[in-house]
N, C-alpha and C. Protein backbone atom coordinates (compact mmCIF):
# COMPACT_ATOMS: atom_id res chain seq x y z
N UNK A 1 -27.43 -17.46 -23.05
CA UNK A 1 -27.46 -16.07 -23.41
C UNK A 1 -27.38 -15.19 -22.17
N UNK A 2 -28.15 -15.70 -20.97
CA UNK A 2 -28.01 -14.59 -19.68
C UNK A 2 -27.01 -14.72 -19.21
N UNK A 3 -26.07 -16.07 -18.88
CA UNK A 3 -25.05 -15.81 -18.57
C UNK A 3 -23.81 -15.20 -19.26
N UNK A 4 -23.95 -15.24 -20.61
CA UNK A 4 -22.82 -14.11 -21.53
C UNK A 4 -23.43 -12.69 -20.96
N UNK A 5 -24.29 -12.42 -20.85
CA UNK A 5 -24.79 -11.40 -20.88
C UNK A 5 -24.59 -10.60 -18.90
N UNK A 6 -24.08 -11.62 -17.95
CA UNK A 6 -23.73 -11.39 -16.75
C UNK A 6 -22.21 -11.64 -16.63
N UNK A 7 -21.79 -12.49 -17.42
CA UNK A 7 -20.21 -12.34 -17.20
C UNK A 7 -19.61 -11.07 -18.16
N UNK A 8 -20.26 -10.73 -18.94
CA UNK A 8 -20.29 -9.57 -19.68
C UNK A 8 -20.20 -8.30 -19.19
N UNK A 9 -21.55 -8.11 -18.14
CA UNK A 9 -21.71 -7.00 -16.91
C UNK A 9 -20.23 -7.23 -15.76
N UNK A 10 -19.88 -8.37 -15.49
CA UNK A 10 -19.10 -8.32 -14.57
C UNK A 10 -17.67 -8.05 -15.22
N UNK A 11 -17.12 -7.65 -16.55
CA UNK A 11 -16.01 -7.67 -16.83
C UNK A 11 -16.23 -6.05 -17.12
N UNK A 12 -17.54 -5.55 -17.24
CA UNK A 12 -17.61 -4.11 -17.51
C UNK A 12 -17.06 -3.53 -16.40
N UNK A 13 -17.91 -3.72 -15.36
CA UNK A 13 -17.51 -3.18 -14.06
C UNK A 13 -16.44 -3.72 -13.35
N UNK A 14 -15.47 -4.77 -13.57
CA UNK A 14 -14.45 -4.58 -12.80
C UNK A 14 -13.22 -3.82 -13.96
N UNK A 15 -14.06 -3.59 -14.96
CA UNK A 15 -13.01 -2.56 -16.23
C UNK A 15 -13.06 -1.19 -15.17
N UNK A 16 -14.61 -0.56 -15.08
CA UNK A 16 -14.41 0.49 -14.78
C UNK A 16 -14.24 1.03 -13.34
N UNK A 17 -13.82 -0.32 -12.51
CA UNK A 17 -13.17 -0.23 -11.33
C UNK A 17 -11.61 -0.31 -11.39
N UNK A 18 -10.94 -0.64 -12.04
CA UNK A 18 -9.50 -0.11 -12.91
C UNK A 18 -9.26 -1.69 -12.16
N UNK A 19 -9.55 -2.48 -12.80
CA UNK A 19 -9.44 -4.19 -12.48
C UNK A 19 -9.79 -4.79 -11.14
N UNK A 20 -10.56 -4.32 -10.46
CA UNK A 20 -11.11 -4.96 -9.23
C UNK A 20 -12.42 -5.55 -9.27
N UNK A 21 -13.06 -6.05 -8.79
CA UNK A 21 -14.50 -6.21 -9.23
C UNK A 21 -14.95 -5.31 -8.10
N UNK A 22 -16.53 -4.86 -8.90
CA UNK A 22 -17.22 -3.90 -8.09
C UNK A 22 -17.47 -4.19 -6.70
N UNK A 23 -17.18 -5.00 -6.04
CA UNK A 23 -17.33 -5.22 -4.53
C UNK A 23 -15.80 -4.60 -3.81
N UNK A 24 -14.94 -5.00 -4.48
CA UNK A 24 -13.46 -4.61 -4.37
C UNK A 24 -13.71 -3.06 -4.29
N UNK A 25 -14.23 -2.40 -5.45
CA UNK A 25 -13.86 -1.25 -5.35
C UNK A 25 -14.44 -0.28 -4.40
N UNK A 26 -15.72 -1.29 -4.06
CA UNK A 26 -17.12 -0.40 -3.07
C UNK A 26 -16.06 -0.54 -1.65
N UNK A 27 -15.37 -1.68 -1.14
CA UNK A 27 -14.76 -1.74 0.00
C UNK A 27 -13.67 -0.54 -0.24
N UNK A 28 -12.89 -0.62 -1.00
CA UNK A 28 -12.05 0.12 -0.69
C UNK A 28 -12.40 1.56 -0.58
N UNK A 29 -13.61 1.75 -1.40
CA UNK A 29 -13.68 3.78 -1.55
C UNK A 29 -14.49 3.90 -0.06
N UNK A 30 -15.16 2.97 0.65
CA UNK A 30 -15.62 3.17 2.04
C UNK A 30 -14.38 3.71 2.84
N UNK A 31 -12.96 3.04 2.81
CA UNK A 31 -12.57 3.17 3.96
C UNK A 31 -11.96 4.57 4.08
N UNK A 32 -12.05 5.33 4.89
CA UNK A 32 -11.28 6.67 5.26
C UNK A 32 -10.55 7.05 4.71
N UNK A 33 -11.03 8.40 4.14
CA UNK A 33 -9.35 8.73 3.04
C UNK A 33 -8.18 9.43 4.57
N UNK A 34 -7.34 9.20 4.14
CA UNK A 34 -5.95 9.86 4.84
C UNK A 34 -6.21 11.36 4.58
N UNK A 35 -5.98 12.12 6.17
CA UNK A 35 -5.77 13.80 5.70
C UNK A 35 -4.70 13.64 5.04
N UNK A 36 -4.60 14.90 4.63
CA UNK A 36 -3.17 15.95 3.84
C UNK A 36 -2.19 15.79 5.07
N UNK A 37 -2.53 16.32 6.49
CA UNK A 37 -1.34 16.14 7.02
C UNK A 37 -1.17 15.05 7.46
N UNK A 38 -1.41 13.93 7.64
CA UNK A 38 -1.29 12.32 7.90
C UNK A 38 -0.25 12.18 7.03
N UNK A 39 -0.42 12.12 5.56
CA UNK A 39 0.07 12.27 4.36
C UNK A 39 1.48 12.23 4.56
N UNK A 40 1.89 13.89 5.24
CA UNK A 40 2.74 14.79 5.24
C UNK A 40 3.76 14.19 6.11
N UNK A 41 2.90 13.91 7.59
CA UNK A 41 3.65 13.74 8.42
C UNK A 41 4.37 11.74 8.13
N UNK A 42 3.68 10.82 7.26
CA UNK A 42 3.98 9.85 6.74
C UNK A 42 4.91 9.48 5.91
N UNK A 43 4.72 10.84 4.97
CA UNK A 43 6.04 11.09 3.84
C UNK A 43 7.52 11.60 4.85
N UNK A 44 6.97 12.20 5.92
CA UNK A 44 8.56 12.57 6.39
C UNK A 44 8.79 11.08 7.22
N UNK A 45 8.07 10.06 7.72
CA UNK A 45 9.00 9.57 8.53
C UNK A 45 9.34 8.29 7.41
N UNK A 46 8.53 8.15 6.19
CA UNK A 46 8.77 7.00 5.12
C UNK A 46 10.34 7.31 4.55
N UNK A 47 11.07 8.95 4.43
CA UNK A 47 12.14 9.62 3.93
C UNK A 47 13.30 9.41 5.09
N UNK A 48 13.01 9.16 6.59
CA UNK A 48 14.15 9.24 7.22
C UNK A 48 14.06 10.57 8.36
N UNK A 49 12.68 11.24 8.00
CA UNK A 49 13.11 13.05 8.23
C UNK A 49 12.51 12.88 9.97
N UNK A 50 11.70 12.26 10.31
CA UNK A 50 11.23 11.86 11.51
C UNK A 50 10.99 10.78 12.34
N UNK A 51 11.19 10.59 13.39
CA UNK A 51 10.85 9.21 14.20
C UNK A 51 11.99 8.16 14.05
N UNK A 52 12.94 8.24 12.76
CA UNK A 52 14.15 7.92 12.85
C UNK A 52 12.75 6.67 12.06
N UNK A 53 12.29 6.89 11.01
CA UNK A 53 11.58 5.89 10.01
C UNK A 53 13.00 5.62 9.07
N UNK A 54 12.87 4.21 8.79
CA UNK A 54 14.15 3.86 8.18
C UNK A 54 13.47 2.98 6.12
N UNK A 55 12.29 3.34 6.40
CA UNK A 55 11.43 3.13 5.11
C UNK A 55 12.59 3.14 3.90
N UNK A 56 12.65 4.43 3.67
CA UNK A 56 13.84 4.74 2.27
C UNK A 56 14.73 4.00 1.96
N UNK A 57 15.44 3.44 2.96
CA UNK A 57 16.53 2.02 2.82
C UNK A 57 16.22 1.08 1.31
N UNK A 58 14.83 0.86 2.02
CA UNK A 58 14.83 -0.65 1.06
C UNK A 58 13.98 -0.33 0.36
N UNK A 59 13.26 0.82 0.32
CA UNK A 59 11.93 0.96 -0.46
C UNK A 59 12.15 2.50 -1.33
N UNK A 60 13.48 3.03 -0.89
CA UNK A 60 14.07 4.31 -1.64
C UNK A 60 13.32 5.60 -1.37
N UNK A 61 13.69 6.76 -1.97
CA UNK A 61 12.85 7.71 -1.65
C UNK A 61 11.80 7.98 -2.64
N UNK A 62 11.88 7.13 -4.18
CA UNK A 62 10.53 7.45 -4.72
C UNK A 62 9.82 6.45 -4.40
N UNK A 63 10.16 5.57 -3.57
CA UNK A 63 9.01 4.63 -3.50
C UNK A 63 8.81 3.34 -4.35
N UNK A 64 9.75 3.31 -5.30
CA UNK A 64 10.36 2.76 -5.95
C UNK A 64 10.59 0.83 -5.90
N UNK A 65 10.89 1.31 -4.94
CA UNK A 65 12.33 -0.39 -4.26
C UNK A 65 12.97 -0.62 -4.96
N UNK A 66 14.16 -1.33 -4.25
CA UNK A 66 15.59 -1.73 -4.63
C UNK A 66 15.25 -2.97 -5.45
N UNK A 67 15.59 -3.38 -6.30
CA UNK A 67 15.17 -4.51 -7.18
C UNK A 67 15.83 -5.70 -6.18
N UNK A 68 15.02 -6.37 -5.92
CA UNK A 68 15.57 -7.63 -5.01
C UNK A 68 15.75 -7.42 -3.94
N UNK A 69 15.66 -6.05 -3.36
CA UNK A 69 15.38 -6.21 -1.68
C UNK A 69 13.61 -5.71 -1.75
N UNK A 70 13.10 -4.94 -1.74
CA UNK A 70 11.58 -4.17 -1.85
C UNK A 70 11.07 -3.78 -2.58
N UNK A 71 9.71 -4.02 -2.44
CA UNK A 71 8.47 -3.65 -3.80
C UNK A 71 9.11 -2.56 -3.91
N UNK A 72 8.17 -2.22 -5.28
CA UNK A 72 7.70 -0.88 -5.56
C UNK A 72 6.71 -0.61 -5.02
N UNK A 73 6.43 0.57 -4.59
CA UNK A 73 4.94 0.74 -3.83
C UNK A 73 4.36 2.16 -4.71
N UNK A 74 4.99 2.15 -5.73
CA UNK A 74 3.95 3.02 -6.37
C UNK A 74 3.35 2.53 -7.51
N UNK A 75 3.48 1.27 -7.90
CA UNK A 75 2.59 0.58 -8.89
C UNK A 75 1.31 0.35 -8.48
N UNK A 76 0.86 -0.59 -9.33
CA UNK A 76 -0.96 -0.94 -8.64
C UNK A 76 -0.76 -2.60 -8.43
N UNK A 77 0.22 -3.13 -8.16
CA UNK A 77 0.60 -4.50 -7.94
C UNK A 77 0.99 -4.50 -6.18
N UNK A 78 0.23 -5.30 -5.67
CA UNK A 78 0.28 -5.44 -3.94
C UNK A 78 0.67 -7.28 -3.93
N UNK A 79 1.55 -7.39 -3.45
CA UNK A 79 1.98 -8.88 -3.66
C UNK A 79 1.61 -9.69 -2.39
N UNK A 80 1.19 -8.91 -0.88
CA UNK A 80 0.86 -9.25 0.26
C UNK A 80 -0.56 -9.34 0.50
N UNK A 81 -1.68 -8.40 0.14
CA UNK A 81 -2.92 -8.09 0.27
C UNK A 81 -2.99 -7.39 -0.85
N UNK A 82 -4.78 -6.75 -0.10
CA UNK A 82 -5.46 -6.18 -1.26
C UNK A 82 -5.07 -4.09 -1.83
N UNK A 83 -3.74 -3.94 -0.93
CA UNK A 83 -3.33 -2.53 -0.69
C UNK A 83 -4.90 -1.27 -0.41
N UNK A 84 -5.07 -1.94 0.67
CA UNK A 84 -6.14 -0.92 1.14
C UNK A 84 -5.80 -0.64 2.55
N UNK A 85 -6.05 0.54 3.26
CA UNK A 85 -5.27 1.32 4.24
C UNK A 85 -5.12 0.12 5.39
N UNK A 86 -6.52 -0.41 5.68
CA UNK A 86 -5.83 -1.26 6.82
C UNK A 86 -4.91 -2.55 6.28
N UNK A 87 -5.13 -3.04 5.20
CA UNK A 87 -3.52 -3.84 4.92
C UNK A 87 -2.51 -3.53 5.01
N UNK A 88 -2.31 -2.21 4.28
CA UNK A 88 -1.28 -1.21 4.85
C UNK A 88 -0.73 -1.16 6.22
N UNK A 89 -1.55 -1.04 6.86
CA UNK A 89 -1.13 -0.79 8.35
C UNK A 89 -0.64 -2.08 9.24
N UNK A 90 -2.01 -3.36 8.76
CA UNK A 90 -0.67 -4.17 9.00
C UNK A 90 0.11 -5.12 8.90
N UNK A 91 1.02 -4.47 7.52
CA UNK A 91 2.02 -4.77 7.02
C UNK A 91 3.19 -4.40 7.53
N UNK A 92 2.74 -2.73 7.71
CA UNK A 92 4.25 -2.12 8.81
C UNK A 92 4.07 -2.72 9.77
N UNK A 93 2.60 -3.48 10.83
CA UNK A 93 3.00 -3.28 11.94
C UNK A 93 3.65 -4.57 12.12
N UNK A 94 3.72 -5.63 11.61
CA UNK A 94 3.47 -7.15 11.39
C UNK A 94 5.15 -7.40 10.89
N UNK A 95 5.28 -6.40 9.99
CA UNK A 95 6.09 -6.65 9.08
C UNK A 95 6.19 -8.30 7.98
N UNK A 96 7.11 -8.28 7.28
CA UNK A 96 6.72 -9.67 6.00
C UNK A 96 8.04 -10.35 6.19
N UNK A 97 7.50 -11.43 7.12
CA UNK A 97 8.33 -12.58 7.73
C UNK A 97 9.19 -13.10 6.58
N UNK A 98 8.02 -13.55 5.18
CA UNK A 98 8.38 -14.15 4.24
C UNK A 98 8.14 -13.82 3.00
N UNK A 99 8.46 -12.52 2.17
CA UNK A 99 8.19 -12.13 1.69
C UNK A 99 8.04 -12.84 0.12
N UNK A 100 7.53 -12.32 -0.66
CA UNK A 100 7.00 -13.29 -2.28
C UNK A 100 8.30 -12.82 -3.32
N UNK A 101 8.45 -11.88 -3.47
CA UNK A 101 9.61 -11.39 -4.48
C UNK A 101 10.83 -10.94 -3.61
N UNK A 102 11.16 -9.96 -2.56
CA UNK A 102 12.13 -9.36 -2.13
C UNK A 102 13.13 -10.58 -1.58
N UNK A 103 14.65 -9.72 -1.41
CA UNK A 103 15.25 -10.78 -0.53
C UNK A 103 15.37 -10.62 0.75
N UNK A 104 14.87 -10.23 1.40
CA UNK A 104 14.70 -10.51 2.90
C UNK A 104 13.48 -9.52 3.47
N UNK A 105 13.32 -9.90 4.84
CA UNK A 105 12.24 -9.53 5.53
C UNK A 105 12.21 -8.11 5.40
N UNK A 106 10.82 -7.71 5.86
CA UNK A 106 10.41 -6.45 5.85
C UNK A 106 10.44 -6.63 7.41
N UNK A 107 11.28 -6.32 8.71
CA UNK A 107 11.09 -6.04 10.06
C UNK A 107 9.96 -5.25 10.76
N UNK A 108 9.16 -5.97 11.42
CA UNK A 108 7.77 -5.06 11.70
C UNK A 108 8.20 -3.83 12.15
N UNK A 109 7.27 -2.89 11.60
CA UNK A 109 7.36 -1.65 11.81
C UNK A 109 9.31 -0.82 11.42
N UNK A 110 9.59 -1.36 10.70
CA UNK A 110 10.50 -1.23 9.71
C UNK A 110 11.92 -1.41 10.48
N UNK A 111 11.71 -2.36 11.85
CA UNK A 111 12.88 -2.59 12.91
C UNK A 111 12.94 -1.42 13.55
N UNK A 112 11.80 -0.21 13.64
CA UNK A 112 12.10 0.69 14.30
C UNK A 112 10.82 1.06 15.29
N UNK A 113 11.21 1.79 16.30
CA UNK A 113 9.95 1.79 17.28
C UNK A 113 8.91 2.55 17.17
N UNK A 114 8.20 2.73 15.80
CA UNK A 114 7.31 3.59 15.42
C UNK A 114 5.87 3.71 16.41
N UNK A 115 5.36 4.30 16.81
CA UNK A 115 4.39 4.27 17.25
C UNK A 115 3.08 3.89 16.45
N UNK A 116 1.61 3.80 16.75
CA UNK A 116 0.75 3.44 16.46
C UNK A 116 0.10 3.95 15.28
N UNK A 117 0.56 6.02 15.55
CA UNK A 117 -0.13 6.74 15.03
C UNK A 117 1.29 7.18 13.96
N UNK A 118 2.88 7.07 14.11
CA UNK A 118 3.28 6.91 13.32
C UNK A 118 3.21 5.65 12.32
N UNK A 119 2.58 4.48 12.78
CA UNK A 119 2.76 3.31 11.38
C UNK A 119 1.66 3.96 10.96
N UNK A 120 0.25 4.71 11.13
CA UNK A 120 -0.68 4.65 10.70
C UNK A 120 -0.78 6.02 9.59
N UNK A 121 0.68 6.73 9.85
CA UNK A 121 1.08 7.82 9.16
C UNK A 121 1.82 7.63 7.85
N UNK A 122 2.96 6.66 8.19
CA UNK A 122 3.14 6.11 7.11
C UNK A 122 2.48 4.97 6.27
N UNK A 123 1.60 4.36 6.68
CA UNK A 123 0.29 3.83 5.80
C UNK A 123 -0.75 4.70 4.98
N UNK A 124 -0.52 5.62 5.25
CA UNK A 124 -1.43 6.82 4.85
C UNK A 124 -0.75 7.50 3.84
N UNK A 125 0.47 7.94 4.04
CA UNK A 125 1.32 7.90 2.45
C UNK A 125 1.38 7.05 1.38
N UNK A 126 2.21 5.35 2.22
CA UNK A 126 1.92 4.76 1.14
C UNK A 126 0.66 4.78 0.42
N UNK A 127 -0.16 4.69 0.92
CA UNK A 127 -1.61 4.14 0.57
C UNK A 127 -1.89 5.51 -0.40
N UNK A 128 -1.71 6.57 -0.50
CA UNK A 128 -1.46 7.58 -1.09
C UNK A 128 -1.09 8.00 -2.21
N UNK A 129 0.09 6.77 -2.35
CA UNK A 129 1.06 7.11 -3.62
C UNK A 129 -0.35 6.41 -4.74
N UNK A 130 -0.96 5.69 -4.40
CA UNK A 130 -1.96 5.03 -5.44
C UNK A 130 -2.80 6.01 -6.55
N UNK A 131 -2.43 7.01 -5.78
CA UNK A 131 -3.41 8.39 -6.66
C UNK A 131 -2.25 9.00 -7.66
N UNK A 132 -1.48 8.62 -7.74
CA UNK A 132 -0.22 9.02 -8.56
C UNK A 132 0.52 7.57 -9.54
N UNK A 133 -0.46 6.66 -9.25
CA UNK A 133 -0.24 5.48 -10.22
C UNK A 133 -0.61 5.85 -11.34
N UNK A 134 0.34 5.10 -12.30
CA UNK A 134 0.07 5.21 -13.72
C UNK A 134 -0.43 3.55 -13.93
């Protein structure tokens, strides 16, 4: 009976953590939200508009991806990690040697010479779009 009654509690709360379990969700709401202009300045170099970010290629401008080259990154499906800002970060910086669904690599830092505080700009968008998941 106590254990129906604890696997019970634990399916409540990773319900009302929108499918994570409550440890999942406590890590992630700790870590630093992204300013507005982090955001801003992330969305322009994820589009092409700065730093000569070449993001949009394979991952489009809604964020989308090309079916068979790059995720979607505005779903709630992370196929590499747990999509929390520092996975995010490094994913651009690392890039995905071997990726699970796409057809070819993700080039660290998107084959382009982004700086530290630009990958950490465009991690801050992506990581962003999650508030606009359906």
């Amino acid at each position: 009976m106590k254990r129906v009654a604890i696997g019970a509690l634990l399916v409540a709360g990773a319900a009302m953590c929108g499918g994570r379990t409550p440890a999942q969700a406590a890590q992630q709401s700790a870590e630093p939200s992204p300013t507005s202009q982090e955001i801003a300045k992330g969305d322009s170099i994820f589009r092409g508009r700065l730093a000569g970010g070449t993001c949009f290629t394979c991952h489009q401008l809604n964020a989308k991806g090309l079916p068979g080259l790059a995720p979607d990154l505005t779903d709630a499906k992370w196929l590499h990690g747990d999509g929390s800002l520092a996975f995010i970060v490094a994913t651009i910086q690392k890039g995905v040697a071997k990726p699970k669904v796409a057809g070819g690599p993700m080039l660290p830092r998107g084959g382009t010479n982004l700086t530290d505080d630009q990958v950490k700009a465009v991690a801050a968008y992506v990581y962003s779009l999650r508030s606009v998941k359906k």
